[in-house]
Protein backbone atom coordinates (compact mmCIF):
# COMPACT_ATOMS: atom_id res chain seq x y z
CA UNK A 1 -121.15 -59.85 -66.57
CA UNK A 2 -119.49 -56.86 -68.42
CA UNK A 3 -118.99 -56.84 -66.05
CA UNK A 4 -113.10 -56.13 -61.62
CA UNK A 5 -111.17 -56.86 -57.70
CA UNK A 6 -107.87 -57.96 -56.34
CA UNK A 7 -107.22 -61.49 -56.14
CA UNK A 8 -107.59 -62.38 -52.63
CA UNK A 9 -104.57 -62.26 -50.19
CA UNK A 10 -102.87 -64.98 -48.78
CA UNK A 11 -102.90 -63.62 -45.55
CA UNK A 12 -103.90 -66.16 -42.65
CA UNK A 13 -107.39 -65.30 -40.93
CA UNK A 14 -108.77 -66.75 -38.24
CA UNK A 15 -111.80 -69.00 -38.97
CA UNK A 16 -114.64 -69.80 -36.46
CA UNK A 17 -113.75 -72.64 -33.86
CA UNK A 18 -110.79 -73.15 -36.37
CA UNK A 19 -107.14 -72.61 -36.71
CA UNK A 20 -105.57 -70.02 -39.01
CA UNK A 21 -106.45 -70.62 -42.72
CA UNK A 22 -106.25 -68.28 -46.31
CA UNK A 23 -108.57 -65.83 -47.11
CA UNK A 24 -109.18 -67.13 -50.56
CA UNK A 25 -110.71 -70.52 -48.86
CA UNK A 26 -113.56 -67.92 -48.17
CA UNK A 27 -114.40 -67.82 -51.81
CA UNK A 28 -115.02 -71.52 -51.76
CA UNK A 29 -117.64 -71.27 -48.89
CA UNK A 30 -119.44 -68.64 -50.39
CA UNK A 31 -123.39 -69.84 -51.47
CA UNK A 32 -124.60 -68.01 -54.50
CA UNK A 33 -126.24 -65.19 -52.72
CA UNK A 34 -122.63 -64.25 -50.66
CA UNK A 35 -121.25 -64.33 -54.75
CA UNK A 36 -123.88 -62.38 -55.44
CA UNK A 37 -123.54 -59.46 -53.11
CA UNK A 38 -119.90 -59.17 -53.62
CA UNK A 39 -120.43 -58.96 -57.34
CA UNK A 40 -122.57 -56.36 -57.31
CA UNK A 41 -120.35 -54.21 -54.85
CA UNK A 42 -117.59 -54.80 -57.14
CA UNK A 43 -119.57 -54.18 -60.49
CA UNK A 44 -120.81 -50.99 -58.72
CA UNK A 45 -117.09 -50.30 -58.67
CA UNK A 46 -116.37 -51.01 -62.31
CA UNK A 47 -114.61 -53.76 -61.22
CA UNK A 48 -115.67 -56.22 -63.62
CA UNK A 49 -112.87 -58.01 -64.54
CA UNK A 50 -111.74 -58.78 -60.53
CA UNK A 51 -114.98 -60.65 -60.45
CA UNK A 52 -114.19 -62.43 -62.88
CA UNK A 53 -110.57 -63.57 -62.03
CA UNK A 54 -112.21 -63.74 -57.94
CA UNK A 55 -115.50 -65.73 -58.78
CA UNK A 56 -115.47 -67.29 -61.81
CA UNK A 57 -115.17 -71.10 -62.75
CA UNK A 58 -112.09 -71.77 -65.08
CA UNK A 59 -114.89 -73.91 -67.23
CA UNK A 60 -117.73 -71.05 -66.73
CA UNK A 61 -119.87 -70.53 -69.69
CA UNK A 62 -121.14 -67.34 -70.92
CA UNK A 63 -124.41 -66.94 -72.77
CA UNK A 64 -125.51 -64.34 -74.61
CA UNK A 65 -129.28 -63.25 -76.03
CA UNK A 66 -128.12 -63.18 -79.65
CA UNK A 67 -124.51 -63.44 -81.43
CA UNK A 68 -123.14 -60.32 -81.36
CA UNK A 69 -123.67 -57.99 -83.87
CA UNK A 70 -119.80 -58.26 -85.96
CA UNK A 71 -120.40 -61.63 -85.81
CA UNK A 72 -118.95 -64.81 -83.60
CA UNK A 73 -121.22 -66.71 -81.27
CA UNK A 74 -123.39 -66.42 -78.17
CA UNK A 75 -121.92 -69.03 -76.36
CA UNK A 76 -118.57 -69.03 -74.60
CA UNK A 77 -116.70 -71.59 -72.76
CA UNK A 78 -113.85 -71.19 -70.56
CA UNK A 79 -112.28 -68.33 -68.34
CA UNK A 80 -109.78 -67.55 -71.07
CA UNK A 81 -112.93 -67.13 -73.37
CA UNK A 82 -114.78 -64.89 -70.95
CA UNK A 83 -111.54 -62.48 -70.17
CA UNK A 84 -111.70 -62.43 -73.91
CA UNK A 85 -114.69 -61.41 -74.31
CA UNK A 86 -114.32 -58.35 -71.23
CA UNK A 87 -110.85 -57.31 -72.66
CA UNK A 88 -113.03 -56.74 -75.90
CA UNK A 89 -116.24 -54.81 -74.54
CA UNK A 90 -113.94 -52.51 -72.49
CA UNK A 91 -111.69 -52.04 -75.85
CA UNK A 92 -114.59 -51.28 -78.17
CA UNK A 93 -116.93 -49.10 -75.30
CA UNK A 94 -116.79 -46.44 -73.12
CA UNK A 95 -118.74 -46.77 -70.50
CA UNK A 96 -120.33 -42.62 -69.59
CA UNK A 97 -122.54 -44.52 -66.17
CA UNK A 98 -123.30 -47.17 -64.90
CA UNK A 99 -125.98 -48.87 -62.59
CA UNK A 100 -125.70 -52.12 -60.92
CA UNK A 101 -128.99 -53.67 -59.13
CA UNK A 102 -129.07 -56.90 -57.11
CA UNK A 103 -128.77 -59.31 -56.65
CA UNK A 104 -131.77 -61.25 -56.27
CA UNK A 105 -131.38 -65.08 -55.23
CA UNK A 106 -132.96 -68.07 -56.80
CA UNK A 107 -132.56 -71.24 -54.68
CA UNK A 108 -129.13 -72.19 -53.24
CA UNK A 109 -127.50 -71.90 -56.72
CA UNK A 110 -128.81 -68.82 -58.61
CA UNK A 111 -129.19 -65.25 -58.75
CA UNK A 112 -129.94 -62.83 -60.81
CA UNK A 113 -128.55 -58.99 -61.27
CA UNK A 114 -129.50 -55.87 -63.85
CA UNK A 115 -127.12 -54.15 -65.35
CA UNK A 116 -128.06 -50.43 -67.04
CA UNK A 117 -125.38 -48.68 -69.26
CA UNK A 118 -124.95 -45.31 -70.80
CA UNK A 119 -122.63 -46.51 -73.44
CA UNK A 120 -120.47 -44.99 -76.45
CA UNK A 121 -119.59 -47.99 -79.15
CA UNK A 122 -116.21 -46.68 -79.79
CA UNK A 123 -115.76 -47.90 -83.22
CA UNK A 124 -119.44 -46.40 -84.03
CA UNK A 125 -119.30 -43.29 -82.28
CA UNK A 126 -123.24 -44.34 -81.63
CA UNK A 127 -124.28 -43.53 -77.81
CA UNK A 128 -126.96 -46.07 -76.04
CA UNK A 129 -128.82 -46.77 -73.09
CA UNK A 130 -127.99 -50.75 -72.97
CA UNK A 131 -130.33 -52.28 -69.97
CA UNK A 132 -129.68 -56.37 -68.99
CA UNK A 133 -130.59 -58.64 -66.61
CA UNK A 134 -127.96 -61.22 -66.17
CA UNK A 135 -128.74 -64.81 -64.05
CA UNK A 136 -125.44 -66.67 -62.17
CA UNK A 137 -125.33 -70.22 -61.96
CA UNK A 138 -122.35 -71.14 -58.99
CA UNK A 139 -121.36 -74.42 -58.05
CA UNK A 140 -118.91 -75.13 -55.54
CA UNK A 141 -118.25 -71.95 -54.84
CA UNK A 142 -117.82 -70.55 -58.19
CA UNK A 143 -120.11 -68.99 -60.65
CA UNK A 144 -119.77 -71.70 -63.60
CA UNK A 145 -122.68 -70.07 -65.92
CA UNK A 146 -123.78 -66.78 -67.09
CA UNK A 147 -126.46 -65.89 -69.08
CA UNK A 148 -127.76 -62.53 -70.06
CA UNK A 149 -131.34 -61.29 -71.62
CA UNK A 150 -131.87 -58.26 -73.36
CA UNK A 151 -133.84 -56.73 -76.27
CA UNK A 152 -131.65 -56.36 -79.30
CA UNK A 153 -134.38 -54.33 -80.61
CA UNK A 154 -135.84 -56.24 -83.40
């Protein structure tokens, strides 16, 4: 996901036939098509990196189509990795639109979401269209896989 939101509040909630309990134990309850839906509104937003600090596994893995283009590798492991990897696409582009469609579920622990950019590489000056479709993995209540498919034109 290049694809941010708040960290959930502390604040107590009531819960069904329950006491009073966090808002963040929400998260954990969540099936993959609940992740889904709230990662699109907040991709929608440009609020890619909250979804990642909100959603995200600390051992996700991210996996690209092809090693990026300056080099390094496809695959990613770990949340410090992944906020690595989103401090450096938001350095290095500027983002003109966005459009954020999904998600679309696939069994209890999958779903899938396209993301279309109008894009300027900063570094290149080169505009682009840059069109994705990326599929979530989530287990216990956390997306712990990411994997993205696009044509690098060759």
């Amino acid at each position: 996901m290049r694809p941010l939101l708040e960290p959930p509040s502390c604040e107590m909630t009531p819960r069904r036939g329950a006491g009073l309990r966090h808002e963040k134990d929400d998260e954990e309850d969540m099936n993959a098509h609940e992740i889904g839906k709230k990662l699109v509104a907040l991709c929608k937003e440009g609020k890619n990196r909250e979804c990642i600090d909100a959603f995200y596994s600390d051992d996700i893995e991210s996996v690209e189509a092809a090693p990026p283009p300056a080099g390094g590798e496809r695959v990613k492991k770990g949340i410090q990795a992944i906020r690595g990897k989103d401090e450096w696409w938001t350095t290095n582009h500027e983002v003109h639109e966005a459009k954020v469609e999904g998600p679309w579920p696939h069994g209890d622990d999958k779903f899938a979401v396209r993301f279309t950019y109008d894009i300027t590489n900063k570094p290149s000056g080169m505009r682009m269209t840059m069109d994705e479709i990326a599929v979530y993995t989530v287990n216990g209540g956390k997306i712990v896989k990411e994997e993205f498919f696009y044509d690098m034109g060759g």
